[in-house]
C-alpha atoms as a PDB file:
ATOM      1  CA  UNK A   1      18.761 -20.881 -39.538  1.00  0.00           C
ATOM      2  CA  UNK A   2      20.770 -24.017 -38.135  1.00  0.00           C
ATOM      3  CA  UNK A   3      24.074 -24.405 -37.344  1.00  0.00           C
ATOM      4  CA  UNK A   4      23.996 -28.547 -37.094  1.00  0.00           C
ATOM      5  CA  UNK A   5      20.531 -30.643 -38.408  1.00  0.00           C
ATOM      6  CA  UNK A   6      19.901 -34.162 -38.197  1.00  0.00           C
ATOM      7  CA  UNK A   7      18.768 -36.347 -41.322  1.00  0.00           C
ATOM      8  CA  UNK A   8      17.309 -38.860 -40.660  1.00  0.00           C
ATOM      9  CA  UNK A   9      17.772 -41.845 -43.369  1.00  0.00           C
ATOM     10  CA  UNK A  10      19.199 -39.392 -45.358  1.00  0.00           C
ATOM     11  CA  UNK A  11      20.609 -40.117 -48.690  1.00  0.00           C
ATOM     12  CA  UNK A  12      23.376 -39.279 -50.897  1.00  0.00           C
ATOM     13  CA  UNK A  13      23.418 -39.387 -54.791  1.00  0.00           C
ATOM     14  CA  UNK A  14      26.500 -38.117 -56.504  1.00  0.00           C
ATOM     15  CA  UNK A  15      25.599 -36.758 -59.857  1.00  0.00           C
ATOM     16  CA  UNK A  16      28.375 -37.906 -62.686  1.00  0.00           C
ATOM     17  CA  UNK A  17      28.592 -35.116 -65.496  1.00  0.00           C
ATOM     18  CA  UNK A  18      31.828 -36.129 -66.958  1.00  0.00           C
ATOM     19  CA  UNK A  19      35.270 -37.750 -66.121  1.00  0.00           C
ATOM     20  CA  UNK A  20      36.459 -36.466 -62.835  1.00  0.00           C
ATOM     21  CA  UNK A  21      33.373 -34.179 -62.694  1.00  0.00           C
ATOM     22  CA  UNK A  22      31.243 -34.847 -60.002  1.00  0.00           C
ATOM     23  CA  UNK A  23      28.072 -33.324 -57.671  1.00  0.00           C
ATOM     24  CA  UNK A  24      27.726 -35.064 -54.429  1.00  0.00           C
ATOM     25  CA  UNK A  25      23.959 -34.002 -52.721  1.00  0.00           C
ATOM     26  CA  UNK A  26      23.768 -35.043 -49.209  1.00  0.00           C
ATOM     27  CA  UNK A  27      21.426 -34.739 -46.368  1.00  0.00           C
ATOM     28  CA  UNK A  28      18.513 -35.646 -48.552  1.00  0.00           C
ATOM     29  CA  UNK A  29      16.021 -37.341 -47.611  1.00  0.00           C
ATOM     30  CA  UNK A  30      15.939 -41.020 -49.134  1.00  0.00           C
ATOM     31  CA  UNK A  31      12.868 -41.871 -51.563  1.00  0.00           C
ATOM     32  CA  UNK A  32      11.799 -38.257 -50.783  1.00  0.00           C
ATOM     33  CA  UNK A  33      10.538 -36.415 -54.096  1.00  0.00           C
ATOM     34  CA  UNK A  34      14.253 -34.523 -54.018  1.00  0.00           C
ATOM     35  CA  UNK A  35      16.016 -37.979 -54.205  1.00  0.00           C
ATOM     36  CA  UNK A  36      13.809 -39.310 -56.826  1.00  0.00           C
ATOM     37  CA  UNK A  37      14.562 -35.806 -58.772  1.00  0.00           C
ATOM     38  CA  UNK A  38      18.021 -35.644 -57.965  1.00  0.00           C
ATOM     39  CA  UNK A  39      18.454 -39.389 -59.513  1.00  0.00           C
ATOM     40  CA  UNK A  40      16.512 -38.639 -62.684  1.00  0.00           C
ATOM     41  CA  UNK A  41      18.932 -35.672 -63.705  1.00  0.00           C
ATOM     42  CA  UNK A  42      21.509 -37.923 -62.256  1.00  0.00           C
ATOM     43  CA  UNK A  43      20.540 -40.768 -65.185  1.00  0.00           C
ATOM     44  CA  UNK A  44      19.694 -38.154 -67.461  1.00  0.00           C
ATOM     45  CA  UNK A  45      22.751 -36.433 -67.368  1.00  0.00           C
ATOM     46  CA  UNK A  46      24.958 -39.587 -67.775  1.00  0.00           C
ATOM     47  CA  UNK A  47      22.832 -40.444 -70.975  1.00  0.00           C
ATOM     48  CA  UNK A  48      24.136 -37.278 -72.225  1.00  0.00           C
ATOM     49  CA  UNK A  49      27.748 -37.957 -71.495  1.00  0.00           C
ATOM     50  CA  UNK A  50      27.261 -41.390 -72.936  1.00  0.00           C
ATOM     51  CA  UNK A  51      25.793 -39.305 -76.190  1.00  0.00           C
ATOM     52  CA  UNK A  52      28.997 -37.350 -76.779  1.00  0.00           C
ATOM     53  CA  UNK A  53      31.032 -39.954 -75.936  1.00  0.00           C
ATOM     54  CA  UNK A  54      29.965 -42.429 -78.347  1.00  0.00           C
ATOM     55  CA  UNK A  55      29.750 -39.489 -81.435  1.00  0.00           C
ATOM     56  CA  UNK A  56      26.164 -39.482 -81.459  1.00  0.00           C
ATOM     57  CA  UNK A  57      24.540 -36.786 -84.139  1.00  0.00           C
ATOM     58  CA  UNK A  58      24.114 -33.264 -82.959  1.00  0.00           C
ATOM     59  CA  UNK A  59      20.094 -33.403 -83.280  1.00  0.00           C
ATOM     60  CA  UNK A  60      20.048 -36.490 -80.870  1.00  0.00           C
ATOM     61  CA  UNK A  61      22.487 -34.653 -78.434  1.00  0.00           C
ATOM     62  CA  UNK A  62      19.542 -31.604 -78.633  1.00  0.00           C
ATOM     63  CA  UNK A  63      16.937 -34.091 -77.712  1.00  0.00           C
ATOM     64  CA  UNK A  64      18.750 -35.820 -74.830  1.00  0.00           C
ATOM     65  CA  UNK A  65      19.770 -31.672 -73.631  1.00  0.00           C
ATOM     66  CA  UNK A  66      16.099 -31.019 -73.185  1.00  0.00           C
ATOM     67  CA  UNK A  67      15.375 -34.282 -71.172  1.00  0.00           C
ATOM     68  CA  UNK A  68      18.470 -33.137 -69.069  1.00  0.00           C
ATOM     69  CA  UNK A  69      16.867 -29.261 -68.696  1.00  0.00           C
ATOM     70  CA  UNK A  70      13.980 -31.065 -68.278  1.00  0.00           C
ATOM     71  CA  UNK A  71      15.160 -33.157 -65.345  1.00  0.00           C
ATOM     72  CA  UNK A  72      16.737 -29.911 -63.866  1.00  0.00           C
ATOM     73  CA  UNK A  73      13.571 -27.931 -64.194  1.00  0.00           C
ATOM     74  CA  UNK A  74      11.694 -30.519 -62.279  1.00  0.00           C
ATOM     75  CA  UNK A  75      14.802 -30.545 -59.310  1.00  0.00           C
ATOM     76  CA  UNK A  76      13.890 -26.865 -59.200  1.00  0.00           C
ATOM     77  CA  UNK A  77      10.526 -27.328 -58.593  1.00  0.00           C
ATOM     78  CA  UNK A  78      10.644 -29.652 -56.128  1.00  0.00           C
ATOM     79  CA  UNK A  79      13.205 -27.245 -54.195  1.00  0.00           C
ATOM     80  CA  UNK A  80      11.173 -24.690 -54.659  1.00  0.00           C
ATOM     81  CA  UNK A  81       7.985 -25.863 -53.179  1.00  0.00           C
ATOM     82  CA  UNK A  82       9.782 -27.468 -50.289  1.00  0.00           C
ATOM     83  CA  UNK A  83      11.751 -24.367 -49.643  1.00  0.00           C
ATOM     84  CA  UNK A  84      13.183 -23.662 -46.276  1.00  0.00           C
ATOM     85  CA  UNK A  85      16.374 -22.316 -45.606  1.00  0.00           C
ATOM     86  CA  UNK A  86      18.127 -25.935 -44.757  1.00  0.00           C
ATOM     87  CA  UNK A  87      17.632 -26.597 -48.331  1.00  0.00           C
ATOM     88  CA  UNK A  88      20.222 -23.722 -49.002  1.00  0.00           C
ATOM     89  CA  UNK A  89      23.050 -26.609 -49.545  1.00  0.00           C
ATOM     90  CA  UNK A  90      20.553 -28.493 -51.624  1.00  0.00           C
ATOM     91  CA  UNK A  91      20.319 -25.183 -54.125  1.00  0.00           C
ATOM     92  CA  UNK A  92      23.907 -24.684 -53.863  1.00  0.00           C
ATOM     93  CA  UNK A  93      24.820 -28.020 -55.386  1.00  0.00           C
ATOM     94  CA  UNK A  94      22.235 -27.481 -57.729  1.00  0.00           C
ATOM     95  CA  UNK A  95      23.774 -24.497 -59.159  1.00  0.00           C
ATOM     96  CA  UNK A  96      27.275 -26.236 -59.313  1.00  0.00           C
ATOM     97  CA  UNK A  97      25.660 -28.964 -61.171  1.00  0.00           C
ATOM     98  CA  UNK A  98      23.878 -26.655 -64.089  1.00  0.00           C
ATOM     99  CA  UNK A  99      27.278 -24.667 -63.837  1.00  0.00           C
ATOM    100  CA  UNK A 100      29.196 -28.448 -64.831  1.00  0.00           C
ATOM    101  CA  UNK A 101      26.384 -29.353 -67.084  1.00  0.00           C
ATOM    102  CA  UNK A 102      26.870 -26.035 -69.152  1.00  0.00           C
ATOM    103  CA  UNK A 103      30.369 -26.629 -69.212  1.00  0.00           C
ATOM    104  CA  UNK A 104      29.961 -29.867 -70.805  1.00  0.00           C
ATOM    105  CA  UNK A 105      27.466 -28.543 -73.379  1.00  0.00           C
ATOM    106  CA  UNK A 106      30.034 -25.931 -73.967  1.00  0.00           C
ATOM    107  CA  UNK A 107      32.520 -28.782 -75.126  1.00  0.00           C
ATOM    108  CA  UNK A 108      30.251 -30.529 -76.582  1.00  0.00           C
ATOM    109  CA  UNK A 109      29.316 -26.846 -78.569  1.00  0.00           C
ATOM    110  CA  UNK A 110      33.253 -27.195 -79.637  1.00  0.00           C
ATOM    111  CA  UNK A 111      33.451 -30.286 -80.886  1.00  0.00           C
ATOM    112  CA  UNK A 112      29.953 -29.750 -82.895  1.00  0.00           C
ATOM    113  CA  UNK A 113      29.302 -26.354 -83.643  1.00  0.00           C
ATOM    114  CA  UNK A 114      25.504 -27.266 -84.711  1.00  0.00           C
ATOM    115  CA  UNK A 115      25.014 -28.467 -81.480  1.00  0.00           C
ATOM    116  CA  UNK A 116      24.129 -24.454 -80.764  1.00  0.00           C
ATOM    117  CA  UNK A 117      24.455 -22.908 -77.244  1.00  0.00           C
ATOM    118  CA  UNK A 118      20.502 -22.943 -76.755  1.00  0.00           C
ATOM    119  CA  UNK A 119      20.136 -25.751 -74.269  1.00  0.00           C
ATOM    120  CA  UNK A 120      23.323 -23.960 -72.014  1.00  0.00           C
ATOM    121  CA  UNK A 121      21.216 -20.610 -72.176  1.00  0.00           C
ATOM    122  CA  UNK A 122      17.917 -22.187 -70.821  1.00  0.00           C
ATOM    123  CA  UNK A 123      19.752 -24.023 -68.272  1.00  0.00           C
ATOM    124  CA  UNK A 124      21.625 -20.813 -67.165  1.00  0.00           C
ATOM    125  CA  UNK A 125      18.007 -18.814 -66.982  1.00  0.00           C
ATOM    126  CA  UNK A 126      16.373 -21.868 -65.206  1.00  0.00           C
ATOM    127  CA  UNK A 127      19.208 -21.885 -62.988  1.00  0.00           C
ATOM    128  CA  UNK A 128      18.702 -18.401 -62.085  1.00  0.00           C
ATOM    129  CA  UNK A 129      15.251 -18.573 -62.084  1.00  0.00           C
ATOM    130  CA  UNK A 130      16.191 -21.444 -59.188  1.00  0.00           C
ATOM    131  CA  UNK A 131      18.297 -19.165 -57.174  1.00  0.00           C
ATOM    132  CA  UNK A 132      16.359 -16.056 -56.782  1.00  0.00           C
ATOM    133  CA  UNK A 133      13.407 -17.740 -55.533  1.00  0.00           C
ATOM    134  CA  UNK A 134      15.057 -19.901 -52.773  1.00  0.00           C
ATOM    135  CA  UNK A 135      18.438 -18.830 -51.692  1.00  0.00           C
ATOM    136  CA  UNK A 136      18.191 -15.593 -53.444  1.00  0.00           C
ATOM    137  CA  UNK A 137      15.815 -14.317 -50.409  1.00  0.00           C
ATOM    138  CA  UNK A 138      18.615 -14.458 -48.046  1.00  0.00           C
ATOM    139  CA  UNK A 139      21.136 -13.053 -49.946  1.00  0.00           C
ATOM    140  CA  UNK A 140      19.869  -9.810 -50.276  1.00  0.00           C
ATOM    141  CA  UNK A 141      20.755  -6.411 -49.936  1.00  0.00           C
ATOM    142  CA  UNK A 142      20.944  -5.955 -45.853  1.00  0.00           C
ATOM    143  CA  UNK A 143      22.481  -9.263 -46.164  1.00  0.00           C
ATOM    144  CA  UNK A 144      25.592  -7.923 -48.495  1.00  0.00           C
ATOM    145  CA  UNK A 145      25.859  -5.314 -46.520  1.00  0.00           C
ATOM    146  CA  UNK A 146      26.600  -7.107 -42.881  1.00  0.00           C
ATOM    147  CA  UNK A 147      28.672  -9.317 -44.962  1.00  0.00           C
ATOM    148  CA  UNK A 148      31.189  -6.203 -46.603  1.00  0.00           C
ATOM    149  CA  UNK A 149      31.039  -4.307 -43.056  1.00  0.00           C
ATOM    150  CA  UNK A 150      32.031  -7.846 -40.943  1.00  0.00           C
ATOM    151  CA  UNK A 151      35.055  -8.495 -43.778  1.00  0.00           C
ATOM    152  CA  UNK A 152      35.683  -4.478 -43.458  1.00  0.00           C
ATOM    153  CA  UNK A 153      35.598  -4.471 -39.754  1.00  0.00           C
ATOM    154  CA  UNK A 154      38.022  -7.782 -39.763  1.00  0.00           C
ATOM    155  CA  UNK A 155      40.627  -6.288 -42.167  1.00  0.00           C
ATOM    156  CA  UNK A 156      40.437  -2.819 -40.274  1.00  0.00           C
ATOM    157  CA  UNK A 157      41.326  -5.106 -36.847  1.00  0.00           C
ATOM    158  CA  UNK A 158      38.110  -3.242 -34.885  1.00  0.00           C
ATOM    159  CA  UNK A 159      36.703  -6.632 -34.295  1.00  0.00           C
ATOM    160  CA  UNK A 160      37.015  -8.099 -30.454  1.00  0.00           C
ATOM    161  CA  UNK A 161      37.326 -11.687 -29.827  1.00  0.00           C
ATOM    162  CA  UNK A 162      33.813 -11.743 -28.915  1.00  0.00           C
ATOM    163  CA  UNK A 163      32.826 -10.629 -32.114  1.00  0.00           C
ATOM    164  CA  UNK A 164      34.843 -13.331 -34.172  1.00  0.00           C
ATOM    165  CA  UNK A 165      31.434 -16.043 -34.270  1.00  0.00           C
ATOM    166  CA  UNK A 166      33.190 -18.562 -35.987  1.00  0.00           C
ATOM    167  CA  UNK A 167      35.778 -19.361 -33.560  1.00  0.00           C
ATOM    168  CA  UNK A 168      33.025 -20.629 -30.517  1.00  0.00           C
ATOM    169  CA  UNK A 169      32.582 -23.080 -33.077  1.00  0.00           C
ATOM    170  CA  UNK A 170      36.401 -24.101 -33.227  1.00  0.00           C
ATOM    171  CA  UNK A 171      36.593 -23.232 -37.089  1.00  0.00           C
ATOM    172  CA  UNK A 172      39.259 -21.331 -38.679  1.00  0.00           C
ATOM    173  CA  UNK A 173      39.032 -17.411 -39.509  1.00  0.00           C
ATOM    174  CA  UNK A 174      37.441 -17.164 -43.548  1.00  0.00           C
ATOM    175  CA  UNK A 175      39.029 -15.528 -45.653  1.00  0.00           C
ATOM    176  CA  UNK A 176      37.354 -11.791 -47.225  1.00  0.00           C
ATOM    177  CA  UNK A 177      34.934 -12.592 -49.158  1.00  0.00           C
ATOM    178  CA  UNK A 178      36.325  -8.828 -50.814  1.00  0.00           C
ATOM    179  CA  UNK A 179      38.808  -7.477 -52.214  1.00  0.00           C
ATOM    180  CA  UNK A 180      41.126  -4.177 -50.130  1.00  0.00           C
ATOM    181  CA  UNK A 181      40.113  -2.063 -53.055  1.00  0.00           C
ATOM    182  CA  UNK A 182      36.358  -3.278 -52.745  1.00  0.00           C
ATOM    183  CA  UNK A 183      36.022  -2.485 -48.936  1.00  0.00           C
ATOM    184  CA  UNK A 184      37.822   0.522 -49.568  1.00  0.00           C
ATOM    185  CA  UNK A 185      34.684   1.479 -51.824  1.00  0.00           C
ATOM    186  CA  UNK A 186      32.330   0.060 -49.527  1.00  0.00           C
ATOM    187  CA  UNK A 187      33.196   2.382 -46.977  1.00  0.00           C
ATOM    188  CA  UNK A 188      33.781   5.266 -49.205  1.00  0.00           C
ATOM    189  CA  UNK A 189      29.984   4.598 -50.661  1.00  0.00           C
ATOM    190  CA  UNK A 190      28.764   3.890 -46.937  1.00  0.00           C
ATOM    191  CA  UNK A 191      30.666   6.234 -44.664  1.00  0.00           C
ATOM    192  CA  UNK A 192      27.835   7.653 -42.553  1.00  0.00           C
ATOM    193  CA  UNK A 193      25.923   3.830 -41.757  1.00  0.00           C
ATOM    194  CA  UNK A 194      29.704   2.212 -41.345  1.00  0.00           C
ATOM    195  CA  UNK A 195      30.199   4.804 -38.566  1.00  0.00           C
ATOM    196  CA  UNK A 196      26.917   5.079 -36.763  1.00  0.00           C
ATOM    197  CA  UNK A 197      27.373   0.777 -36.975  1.00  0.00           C
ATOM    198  CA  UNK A 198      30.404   1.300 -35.156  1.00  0.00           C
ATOM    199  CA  UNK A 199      28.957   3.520 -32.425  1.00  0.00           C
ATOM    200  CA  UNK A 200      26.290   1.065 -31.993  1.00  0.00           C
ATOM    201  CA  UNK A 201      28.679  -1.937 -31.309  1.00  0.00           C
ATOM    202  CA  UNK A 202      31.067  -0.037 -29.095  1.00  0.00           C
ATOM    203  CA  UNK A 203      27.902   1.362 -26.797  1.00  0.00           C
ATOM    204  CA  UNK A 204      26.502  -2.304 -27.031  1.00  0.00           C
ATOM    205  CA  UNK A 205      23.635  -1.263 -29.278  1.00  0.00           C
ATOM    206  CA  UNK A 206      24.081  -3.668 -32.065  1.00  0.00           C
ATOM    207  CA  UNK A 207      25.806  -6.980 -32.089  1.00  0.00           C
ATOM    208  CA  UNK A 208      28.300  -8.000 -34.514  1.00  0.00           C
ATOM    209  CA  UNK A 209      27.698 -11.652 -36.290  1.00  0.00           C
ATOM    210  CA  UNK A 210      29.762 -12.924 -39.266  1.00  0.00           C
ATOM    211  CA  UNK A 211      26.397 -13.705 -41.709  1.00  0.00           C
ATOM    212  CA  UNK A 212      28.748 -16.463 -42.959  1.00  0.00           C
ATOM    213  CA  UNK A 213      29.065 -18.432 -39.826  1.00  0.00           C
ATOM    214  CA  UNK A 214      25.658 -19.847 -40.188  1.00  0.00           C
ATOM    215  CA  UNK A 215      25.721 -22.725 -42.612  1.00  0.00           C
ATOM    216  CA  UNK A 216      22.336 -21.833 -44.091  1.00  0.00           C
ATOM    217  CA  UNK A 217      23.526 -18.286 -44.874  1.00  0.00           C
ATOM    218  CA  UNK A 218      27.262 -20.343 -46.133  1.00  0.00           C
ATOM    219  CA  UNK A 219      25.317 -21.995 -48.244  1.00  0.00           C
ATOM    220  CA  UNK A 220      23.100 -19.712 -50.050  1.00  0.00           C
ATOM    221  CA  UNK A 221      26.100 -17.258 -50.729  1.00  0.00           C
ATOM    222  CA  UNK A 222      28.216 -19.811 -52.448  1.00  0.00           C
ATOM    223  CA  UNK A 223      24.961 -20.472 -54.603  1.00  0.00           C
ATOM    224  CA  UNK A 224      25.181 -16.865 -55.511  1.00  0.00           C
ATOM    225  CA  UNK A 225      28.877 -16.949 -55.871  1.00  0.00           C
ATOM    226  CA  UNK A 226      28.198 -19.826 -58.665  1.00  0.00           C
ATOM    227  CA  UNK A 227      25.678 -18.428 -60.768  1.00  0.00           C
ATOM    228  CA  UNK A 228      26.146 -18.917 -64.161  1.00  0.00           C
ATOM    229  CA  UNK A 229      26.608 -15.616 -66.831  1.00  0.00           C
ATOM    230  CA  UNK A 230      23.028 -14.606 -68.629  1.00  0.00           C
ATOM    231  CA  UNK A 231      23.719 -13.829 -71.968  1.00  0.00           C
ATOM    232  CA  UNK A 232      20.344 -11.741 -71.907  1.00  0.00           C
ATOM    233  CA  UNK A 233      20.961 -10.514 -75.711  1.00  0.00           C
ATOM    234  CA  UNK A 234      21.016 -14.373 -76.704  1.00  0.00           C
ATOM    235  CA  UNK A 235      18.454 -15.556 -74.023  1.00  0.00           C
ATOM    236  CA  UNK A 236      15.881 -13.069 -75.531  1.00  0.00           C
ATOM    237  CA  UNK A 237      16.641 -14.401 -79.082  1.00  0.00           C
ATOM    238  CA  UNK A 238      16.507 -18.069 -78.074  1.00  0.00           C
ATOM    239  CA  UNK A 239      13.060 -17.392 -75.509  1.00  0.00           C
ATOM    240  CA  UNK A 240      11.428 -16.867 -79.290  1.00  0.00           C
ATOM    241  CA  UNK A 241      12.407 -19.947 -80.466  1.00  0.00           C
ATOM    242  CA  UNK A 242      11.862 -22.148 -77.043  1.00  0.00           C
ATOM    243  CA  UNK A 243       9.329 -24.737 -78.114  1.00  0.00           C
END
């Protein structure tokens, strides 16, 4: 995990998906196979924009989704067999591109109902598909876990200075990533493991790390925080019908 990395000749390509909608992905390395991906969804998705903007018929808008899913699906790849856990920021723009990309599809599904809502449904799945095998192996179940019992130790006021991570790095004290009512079930649903946690930290048995103080870890659970909704009803009907 790293708290600071150096890119060298790294570039940054800010992907345009409508007015005052916009992606930037940094620390990439320039004329890497991510750049070059990055800038073909980049000119891909524009295309699209320029599509709806100039009224152009619903069947051309399908053709010019699939070269944008298209694009996307080769991003993924390329993440996917470069992944390391620096590339966590890389996935999480990723995912809040395909969540700005549905959104425009979704207007563009207003404005011309035949348009359908298949292309927004494959990007969702791909997007998913993106997630779980990159960023989606850090935040897993231990890892939600740590995260409710550090926001349930903060709000209870058991944690010592020592324990608050962040602040040896001079950054402000995060917010809860849950709700009272939620920690209140966490520890209802966890009561025995909460305490024995506790015991553990106070004899100096365990240490006590905020998993969000890493950037890596940062990262990966804002990916997961902007997941798009599966419709899996409609993605089932629509996988019969993918070409």
């Amino acid at each position: 995990m790293n708290h600071y990395t150096h890119y060298p000749d790294s570039s940054k390509v800010e992907v345009h998906v409508a007015v005052n909608v916009t992606v930037a992905f940094a620390k990439v390395q320039a004329g890497s196979e991510l750049d070059d991906r990055i800038r073909e969804l980049k000119t891909n998705v524009e295309a699209f924009d320029g599509f709806v903007e100039d009224g152009m018929p619903s069947d051309d808008l399908k053709r010019q989704a699939n070269h944008v899913n298209a694009a996307y699906s080769r991003l993924s790849d390329a993440i996917e067999k470069q992944w390391k856990s620096s590339l966590a920021d890389v996935v999480a723009k990723a995912v809040e591109t395909a969540a700005a990309i549905m959104n425009r599809y979704s207007r563009a599904t207003a404005a011309r109902p035949d348009f359908g809502v298949g292309a927004c449904e494959r990007l969702a799945r791909r997007t998913h598909e993106l997630y779980a095998n990159t960023a989606g192996r850090i935040v897993n179940e231990q890892f939600m876990w740590e995260l409710n019992f550090y926001d349930w130790a903060s709000r209870k006021k058991l944690l010592y200075e020592k324990h608050r991570y962040e602040r040896r790095y001079g950054r402000e004290e995060r917010p809860s990533t849950s709700t009272d009512d939620e920690l209140v079930v966490f520890f209802r649903k966890d009561e025995d493991k909460v305490l024995k946690k506790l015991i553990q930290l106070a004899e100096g048995q365990a240490g006590l790390v905020d998993p969000l103080a890493d950037e890596d870890n940062a990262n990966s659970y804002k990916a997961f925080k902007g997941l798009p909704q599966l419709n899996k009803q409609k993605l089932h009907s629509q996988a019969d019908h993918d070409d």
